[in-house]
PDB file of N, CA and C in Angstrom:
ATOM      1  N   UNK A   1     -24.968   4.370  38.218  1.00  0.00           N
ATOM      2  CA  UNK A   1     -23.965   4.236  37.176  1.00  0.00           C
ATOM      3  C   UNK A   1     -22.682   3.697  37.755  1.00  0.00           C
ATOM      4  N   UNK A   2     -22.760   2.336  37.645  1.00  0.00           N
ATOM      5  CA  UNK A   2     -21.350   2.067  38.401  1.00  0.00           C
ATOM      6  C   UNK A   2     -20.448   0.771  37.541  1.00  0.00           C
ATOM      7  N   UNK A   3     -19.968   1.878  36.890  1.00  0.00           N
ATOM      8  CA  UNK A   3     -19.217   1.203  35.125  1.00  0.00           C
ATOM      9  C   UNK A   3     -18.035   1.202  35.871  1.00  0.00           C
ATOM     10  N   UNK A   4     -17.362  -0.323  35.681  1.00  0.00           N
ATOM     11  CA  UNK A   4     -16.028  -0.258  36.051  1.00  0.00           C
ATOM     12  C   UNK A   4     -15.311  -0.076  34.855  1.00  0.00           C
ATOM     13  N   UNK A   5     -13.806   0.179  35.157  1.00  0.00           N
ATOM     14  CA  UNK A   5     -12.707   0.442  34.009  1.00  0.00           C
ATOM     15  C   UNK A   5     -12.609  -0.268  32.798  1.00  0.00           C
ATOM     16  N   UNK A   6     -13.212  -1.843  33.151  1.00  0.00           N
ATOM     17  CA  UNK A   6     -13.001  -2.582  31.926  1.00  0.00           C
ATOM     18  C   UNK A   6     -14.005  -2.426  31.125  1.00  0.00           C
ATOM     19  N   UNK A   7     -15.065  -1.891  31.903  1.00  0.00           N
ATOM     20  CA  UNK A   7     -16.327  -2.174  30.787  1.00  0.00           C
ATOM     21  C   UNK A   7     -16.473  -0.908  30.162  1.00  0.00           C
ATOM     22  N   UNK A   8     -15.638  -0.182  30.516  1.00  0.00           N
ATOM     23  CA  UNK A   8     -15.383   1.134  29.125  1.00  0.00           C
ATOM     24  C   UNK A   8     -14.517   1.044  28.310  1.00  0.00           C
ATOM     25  N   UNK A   9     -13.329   0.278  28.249  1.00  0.00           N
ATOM     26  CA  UNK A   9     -12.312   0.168  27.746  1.00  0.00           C
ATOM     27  C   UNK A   9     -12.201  -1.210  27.082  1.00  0.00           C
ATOM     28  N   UNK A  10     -12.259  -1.631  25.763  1.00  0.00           N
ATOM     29  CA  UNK A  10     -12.286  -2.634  25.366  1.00  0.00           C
ATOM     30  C   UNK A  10     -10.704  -2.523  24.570  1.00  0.00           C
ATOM     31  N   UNK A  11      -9.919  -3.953  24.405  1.00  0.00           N
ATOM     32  CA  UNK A  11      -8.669  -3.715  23.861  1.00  0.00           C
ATOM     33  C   UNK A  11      -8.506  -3.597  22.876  1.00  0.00           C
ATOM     34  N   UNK A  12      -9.700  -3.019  21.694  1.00  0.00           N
ATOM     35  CA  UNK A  12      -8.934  -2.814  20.618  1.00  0.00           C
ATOM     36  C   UNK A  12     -10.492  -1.548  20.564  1.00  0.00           C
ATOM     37  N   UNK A  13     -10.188  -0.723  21.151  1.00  0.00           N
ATOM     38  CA  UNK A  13     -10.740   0.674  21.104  1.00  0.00           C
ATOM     39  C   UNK A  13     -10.094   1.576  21.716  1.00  0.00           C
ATOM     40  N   UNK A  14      -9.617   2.701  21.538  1.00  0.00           N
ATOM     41  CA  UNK A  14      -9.143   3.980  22.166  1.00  0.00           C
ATOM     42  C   UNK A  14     -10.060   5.027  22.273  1.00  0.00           C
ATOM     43  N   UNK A  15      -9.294   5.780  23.286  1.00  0.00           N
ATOM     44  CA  UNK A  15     -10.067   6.812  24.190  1.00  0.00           C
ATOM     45  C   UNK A  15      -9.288   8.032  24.113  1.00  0.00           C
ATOM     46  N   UNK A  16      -9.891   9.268  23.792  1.00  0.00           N
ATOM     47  CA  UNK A  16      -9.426  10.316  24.336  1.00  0.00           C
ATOM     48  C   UNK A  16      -9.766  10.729  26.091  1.00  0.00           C
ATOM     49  N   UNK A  17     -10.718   9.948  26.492  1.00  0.00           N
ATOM     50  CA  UNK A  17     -10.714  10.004  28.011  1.00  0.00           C
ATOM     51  C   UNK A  17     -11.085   9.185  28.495  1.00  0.00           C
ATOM     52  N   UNK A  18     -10.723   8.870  29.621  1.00  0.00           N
ATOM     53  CA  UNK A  18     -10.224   7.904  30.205  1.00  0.00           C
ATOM     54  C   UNK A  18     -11.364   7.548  31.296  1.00  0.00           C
ATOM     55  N   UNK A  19     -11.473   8.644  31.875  1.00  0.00           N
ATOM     56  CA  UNK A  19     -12.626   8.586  33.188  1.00  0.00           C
ATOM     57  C   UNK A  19     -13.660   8.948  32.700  1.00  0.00           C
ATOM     58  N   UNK A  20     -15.194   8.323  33.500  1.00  0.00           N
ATOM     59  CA  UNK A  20     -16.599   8.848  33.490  1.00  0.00           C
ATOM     60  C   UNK A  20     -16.671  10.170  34.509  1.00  0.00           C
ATOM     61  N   UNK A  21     -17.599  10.835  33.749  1.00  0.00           N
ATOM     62  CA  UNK A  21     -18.531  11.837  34.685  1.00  0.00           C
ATOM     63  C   UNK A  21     -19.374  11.424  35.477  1.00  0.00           C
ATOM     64  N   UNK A  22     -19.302  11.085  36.625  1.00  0.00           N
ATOM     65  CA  UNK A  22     -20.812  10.706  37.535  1.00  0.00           C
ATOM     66  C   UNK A  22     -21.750  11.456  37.395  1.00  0.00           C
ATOM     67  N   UNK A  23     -21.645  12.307  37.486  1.00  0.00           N
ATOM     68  CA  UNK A  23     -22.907  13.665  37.801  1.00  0.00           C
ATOM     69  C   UNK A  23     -23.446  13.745  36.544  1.00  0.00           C
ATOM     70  N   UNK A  24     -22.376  14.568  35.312  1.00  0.00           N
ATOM     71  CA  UNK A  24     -23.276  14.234  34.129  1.00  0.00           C
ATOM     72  C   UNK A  24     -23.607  13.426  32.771  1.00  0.00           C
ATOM     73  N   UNK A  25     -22.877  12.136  33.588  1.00  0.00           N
ATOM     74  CA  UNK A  25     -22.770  10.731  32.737  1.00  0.00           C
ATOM     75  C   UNK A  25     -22.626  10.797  31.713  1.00  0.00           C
ATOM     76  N   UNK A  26     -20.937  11.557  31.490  1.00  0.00           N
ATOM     77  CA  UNK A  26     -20.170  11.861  30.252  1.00  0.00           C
ATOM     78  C   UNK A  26     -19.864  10.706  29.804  1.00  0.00           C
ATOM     79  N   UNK A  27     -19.433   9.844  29.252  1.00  0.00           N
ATOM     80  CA  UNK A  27     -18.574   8.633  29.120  1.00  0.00           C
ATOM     81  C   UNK A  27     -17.466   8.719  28.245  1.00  0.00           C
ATOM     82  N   UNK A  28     -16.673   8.054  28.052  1.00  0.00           N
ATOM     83  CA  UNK A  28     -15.029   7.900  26.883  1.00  0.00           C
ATOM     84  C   UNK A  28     -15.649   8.154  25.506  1.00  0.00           C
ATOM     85  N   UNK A  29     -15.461   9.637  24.798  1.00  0.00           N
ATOM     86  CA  UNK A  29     -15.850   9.049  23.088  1.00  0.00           C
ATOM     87  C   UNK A  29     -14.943   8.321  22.605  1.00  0.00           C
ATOM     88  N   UNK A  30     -15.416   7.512  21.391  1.00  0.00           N
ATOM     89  CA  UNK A  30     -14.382   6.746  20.784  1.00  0.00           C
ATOM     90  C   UNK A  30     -13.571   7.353  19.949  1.00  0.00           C
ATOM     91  N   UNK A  31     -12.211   6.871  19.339  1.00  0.00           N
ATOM     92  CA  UNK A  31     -11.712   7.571  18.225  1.00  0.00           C
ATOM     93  C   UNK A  31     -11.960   6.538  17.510  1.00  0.00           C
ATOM     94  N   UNK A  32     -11.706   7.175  16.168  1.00  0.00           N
ATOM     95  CA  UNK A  32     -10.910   6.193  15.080  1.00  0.00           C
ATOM     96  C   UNK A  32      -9.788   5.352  15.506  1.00  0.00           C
ATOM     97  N   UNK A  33      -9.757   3.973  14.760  1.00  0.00           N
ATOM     98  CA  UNK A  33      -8.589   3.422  15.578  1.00  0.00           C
ATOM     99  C   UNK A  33      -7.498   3.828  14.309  1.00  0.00           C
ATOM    100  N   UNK A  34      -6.150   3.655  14.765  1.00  0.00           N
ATOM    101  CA  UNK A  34      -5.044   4.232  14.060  1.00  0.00           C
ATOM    102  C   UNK A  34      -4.604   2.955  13.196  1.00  0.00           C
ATOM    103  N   UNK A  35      -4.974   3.406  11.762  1.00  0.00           N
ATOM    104  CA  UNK A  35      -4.343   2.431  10.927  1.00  0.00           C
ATOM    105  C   UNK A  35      -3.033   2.430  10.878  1.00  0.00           C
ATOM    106  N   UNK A  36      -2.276   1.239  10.737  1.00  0.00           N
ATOM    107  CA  UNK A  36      -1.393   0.859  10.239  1.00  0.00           C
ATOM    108  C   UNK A  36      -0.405   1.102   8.904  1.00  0.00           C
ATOM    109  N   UNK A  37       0.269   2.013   8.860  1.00  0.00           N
ATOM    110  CA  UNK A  37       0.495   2.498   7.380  1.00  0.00           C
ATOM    111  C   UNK A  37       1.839   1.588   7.113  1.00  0.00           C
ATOM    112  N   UNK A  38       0.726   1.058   5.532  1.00  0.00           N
ATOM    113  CA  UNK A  38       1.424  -0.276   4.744  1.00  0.00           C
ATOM    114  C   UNK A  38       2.821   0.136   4.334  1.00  0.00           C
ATOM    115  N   UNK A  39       3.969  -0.307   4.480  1.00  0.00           N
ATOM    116  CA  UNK A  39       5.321  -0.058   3.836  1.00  0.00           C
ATOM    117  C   UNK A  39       5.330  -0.893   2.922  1.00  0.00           C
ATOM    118  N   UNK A  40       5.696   0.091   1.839  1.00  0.00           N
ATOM    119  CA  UNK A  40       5.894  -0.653   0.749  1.00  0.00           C
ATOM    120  C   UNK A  40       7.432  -0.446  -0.248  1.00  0.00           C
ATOM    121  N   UNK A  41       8.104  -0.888  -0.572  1.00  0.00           N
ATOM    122  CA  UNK A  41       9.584  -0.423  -1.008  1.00  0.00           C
ATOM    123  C   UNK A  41       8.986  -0.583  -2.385  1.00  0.00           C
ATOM    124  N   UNK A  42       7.916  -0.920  -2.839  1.00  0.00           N
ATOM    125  CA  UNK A  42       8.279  -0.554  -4.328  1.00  0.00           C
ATOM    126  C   UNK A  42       8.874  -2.147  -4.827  1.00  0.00           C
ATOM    127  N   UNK A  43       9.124  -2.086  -6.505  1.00  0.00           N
ATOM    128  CA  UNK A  43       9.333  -3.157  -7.108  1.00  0.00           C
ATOM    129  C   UNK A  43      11.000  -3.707  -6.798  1.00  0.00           C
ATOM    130  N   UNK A  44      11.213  -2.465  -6.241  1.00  0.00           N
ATOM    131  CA  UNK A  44      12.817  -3.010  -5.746  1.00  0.00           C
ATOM    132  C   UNK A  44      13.034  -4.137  -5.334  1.00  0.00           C
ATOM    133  N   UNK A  45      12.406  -4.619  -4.112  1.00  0.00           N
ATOM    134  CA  UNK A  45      12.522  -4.615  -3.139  1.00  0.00           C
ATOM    135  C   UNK A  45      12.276  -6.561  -3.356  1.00  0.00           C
ATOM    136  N   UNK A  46      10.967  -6.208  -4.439  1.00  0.00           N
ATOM    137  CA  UNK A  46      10.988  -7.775  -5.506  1.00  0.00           C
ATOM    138  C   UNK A  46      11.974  -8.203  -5.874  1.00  0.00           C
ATOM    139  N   UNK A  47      12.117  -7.655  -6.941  1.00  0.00           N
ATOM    140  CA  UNK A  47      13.977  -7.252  -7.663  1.00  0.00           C
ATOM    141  C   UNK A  47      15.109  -7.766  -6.736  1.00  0.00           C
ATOM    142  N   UNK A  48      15.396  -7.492  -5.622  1.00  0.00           N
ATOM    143  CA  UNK A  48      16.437  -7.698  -5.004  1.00  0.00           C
ATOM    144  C   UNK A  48      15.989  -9.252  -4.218  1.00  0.00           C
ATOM    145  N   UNK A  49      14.965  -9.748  -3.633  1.00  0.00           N
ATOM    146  CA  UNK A  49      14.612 -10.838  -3.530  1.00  0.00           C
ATOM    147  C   UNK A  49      14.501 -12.009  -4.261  1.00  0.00           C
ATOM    148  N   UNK A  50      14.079 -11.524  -5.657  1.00  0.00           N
ATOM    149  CA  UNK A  50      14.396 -12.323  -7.111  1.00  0.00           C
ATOM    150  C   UNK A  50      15.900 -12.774  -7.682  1.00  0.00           C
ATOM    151  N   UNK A  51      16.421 -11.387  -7.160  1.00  0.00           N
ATOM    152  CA  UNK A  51      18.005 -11.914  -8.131  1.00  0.00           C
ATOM    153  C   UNK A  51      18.952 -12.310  -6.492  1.00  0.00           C
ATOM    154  N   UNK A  52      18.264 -12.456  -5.294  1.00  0.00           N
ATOM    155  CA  UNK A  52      19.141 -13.193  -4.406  1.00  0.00           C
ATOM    156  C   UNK A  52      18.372 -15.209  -4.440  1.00  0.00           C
ATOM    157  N   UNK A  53      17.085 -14.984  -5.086  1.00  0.00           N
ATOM    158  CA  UNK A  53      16.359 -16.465  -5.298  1.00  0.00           C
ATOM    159  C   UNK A  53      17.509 -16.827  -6.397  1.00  0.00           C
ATOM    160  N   UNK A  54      17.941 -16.166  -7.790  1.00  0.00           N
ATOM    161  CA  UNK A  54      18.496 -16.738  -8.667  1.00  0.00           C
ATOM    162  C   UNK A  54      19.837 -16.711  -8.299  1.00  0.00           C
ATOM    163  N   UNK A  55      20.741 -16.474  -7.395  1.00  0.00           N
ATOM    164  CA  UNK A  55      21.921 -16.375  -6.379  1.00  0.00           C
ATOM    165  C   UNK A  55      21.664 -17.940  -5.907  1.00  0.00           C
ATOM    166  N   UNK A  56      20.858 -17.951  -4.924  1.00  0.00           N
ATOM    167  CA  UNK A  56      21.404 -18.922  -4.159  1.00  0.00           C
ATOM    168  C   UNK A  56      20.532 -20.037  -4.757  1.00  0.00           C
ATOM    169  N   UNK A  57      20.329 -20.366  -5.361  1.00  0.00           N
ATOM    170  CA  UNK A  57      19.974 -21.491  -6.587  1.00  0.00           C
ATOM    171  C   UNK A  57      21.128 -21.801  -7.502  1.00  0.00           C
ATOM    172  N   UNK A  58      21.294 -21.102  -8.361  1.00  0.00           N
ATOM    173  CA  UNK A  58      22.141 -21.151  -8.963  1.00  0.00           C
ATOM    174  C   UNK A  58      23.775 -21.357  -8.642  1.00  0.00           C
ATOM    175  N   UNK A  59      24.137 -20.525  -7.770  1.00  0.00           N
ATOM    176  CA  UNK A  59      25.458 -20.460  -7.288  1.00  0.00           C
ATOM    177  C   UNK A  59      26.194 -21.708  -6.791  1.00  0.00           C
ATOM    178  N   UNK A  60      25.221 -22.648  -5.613  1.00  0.00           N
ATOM    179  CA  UNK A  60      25.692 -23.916  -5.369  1.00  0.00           C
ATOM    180  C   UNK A  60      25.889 -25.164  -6.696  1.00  0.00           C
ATOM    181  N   UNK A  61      24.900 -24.671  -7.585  1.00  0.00           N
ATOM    182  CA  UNK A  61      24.587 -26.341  -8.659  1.00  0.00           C
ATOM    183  C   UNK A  61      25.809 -25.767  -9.062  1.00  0.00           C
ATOM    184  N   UNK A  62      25.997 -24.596  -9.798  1.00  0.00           N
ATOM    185  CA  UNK A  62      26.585 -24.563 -10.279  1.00  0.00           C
ATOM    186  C   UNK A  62      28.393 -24.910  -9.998  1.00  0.00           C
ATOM    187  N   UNK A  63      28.878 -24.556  -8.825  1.00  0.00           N
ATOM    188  CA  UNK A  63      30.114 -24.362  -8.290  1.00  0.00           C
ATOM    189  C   UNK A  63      29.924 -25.924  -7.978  1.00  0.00           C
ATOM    190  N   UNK A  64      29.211 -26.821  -7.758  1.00  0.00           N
ATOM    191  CA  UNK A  64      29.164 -28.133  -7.775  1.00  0.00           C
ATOM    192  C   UNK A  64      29.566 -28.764  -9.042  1.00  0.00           C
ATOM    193  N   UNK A  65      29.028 -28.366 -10.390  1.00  0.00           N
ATOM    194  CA  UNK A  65      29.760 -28.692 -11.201  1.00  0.00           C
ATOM    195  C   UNK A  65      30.656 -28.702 -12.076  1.00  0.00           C
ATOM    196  N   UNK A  66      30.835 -27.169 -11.820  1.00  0.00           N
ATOM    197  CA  UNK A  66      32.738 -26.926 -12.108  1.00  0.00           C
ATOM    198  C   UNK A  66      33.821 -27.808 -10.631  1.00  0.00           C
ATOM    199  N   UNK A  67      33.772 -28.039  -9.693  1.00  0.00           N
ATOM    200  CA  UNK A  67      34.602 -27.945  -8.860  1.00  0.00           C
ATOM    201  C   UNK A  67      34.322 -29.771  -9.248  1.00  0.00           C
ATOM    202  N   UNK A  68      32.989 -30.245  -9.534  1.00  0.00           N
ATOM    203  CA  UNK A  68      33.210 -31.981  -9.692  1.00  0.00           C
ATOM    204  C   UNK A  68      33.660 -32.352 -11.152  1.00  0.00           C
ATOM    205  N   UNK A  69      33.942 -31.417 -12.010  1.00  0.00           N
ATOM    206  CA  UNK A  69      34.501 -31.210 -13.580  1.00  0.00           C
ATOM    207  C   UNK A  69      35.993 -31.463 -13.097  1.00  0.00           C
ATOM    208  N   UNK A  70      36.217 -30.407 -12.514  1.00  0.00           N
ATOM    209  CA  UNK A  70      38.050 -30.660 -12.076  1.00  0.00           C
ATOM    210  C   UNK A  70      38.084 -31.846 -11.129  1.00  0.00           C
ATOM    211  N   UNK A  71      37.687 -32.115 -10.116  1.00  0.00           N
ATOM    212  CA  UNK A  71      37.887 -33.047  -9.365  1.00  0.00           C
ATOM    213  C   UNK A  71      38.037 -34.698 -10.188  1.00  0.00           C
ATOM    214  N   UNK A  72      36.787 -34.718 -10.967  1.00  0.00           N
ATOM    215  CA  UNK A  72      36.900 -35.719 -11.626  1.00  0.00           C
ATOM    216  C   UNK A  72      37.970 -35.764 -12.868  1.00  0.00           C
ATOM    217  N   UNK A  73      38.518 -34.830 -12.725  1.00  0.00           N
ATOM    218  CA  UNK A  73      39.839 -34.632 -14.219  1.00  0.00           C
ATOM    219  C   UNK A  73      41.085 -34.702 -13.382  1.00  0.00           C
ATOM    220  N   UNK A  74      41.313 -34.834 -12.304  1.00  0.00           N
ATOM    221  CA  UNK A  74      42.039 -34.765 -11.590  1.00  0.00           C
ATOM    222  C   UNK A  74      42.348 -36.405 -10.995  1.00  0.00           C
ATOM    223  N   UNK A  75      41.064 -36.832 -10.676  1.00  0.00           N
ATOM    224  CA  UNK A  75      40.899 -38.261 -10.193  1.00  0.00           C
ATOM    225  C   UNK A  75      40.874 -39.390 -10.943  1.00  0.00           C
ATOM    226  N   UNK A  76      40.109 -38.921 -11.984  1.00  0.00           N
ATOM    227  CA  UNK A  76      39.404 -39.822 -13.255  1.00  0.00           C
ATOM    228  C   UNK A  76      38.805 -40.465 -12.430  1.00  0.00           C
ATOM    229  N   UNK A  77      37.768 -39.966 -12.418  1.00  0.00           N
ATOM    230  CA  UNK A  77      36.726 -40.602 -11.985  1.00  0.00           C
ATOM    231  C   UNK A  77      35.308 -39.833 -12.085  1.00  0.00           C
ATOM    232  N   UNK A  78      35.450 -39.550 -13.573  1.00  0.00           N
ATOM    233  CA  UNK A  78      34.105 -39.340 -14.080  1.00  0.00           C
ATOM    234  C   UNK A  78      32.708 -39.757 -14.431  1.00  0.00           C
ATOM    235  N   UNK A  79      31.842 -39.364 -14.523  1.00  0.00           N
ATOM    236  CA  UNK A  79      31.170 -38.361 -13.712  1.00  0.00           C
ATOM    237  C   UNK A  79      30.941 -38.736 -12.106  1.00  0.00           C
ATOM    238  N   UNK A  80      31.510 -39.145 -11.288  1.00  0.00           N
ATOM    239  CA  UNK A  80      31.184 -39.792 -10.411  1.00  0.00           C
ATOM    240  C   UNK A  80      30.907 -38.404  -9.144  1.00  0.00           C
ATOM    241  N   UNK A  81      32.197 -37.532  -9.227  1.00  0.00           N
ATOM    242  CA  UNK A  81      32.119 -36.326  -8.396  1.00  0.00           C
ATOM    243  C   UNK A  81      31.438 -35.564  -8.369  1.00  0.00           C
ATOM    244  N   UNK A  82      31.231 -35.644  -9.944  1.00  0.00           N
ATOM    245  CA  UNK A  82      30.402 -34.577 -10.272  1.00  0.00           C
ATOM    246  C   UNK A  82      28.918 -34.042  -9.772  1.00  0.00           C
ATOM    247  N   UNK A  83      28.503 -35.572 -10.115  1.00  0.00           N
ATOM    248  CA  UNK A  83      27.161 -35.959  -9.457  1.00  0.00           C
ATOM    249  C   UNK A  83      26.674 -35.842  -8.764  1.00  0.00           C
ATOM    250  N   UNK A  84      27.851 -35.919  -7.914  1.00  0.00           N
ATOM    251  CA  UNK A  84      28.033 -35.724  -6.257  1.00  0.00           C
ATOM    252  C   UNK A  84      27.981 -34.168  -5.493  1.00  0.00           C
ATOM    253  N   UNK A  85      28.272 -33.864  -6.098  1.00  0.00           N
ATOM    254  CA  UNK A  85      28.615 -32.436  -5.819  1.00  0.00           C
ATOM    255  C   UNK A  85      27.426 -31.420  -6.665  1.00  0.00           C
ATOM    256  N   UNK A  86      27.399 -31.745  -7.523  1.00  0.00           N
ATOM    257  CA  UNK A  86      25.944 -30.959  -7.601  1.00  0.00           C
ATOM    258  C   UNK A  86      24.554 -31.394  -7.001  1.00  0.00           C
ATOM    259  N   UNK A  87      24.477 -32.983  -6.746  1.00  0.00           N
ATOM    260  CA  UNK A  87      23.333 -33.456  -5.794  1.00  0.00           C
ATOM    261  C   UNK A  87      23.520 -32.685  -4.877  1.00  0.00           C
ATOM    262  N   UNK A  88      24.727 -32.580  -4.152  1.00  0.00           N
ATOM    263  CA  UNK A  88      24.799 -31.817  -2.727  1.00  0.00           C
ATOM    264  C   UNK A  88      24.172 -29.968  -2.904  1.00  0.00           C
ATOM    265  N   UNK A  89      24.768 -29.316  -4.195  1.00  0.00           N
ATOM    266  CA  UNK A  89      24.591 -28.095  -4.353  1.00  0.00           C
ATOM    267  C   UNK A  89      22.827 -28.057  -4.615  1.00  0.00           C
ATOM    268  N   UNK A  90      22.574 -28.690  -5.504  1.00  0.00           N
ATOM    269  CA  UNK A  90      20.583 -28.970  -5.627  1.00  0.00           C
ATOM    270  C   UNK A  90      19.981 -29.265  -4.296  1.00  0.00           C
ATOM    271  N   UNK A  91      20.610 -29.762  -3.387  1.00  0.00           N
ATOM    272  CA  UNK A  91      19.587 -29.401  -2.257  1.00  0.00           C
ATOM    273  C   UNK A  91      19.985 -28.217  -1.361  1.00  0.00           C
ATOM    274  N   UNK A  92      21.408 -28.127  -0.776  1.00  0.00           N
ATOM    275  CA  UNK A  92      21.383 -26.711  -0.653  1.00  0.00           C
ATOM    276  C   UNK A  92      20.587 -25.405  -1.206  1.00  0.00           C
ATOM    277  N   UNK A  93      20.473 -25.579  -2.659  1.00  0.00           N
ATOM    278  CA  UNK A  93      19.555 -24.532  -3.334  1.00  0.00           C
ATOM    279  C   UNK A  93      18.364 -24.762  -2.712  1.00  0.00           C
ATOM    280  N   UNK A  94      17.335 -25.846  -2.454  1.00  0.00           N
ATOM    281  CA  UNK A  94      16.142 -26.006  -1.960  1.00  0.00           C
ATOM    282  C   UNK A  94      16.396 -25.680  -1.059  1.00  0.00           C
ATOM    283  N   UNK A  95      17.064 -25.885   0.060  1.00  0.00           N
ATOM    284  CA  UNK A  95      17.103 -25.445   1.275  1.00  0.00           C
ATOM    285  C   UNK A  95      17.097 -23.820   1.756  1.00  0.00           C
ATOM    286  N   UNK A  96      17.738 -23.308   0.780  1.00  0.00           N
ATOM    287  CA  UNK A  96      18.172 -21.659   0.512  1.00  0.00           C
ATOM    288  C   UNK A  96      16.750 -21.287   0.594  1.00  0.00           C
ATOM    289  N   UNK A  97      16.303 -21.687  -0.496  1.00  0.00           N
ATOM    290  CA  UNK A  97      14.938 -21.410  -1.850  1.00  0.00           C
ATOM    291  C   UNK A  97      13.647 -20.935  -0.148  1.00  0.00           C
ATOM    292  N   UNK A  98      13.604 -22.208   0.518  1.00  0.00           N
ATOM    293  CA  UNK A  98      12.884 -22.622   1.575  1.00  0.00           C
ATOM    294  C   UNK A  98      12.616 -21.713   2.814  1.00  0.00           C
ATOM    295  N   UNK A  99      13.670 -21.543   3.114  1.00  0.00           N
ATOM    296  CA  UNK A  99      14.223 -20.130   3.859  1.00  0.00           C
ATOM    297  C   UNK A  99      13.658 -18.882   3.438  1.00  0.00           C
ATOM    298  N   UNK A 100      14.070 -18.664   2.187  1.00  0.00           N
ATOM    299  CA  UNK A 100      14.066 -17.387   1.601  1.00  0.00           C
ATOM    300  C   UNK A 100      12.643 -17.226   1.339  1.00  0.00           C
ATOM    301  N   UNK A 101      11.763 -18.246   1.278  1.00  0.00           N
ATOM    302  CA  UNK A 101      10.023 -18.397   1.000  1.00  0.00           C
ATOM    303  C   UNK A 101       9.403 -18.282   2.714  1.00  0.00           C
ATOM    304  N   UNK A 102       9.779 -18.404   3.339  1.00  0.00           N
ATOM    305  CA  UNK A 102       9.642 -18.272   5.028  1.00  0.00           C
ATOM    306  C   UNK A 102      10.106 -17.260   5.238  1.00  0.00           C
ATOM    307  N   UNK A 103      11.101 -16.626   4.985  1.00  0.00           N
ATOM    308  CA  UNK A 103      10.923 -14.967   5.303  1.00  0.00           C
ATOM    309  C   UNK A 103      10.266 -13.960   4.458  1.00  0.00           C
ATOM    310  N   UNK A 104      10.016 -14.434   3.512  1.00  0.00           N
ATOM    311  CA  UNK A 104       8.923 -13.592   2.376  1.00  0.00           C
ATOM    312  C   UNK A 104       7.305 -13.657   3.056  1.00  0.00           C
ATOM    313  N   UNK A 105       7.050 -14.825   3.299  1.00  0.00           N
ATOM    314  CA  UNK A 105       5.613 -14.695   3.790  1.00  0.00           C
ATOM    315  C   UNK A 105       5.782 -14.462   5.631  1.00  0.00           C
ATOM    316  N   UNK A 106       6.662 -14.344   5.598  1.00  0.00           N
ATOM    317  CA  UNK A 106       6.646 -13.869   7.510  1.00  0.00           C
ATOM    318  C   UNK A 106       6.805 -12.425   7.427  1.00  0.00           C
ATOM    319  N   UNK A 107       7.115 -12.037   6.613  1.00  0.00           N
ATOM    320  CA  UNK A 107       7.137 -10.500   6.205  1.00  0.00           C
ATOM    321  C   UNK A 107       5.251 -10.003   6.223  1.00  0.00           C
ATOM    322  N   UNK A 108       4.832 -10.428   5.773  1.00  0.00           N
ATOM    323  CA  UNK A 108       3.290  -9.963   5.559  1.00  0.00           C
ATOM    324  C   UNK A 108       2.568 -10.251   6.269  1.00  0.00           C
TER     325      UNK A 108
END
């Protein structure tokens, strides 16, 4: 009987013991392996991910087109700012959106 260490021990099995018996060729019983207990926060946790998706979507188009409303009332030079400034805020939002979808599924 000449079992080395690895060939009792595989890396995704545990042992309550560690060493063989020579004499009466006890060997490692196995355990159960230890599940993983799922965290879950509940619908909150949606909820608060949902109304920060409708945050940072919303927040840029929008402040893009109040701030290119005045700008262009200011300049006269309508709609020209405007345009401008919410094109810029619509991809920021994708960009947000993008992010925020990459840490949702890196979570799981």
């Amino acid at each position: 009987m000449d079992n080395t260490k690895e060939e009792l021990i595989t890396s995704d099995e545990e042992f309550d013991v560690i060493l063989e018996d020579v004499e009466t060729g006890i060997r490692p019983r196995k355990v159960k392996a230890i599940e993983k207990k799922k965290t879950r926060s509940g619908g909150w946790e949606y909820a608060g991910i949902a109304g920060q998706i409708g945050f940072e979507i919303a927040l840029p188009m929008v402040l893009g087109l109040v701030i290119g409303a005045k700008l262009d009332e200011r300049w006269d030079t309508r709609p020209n700012v405007t345009l401008i400034l919410f094109s810029l805020g619509l991809v920021l939002a994708c960009t947000s959106l993008i992010r925020i979808v990459r840490e949702v599924l890196g979570k799981r």
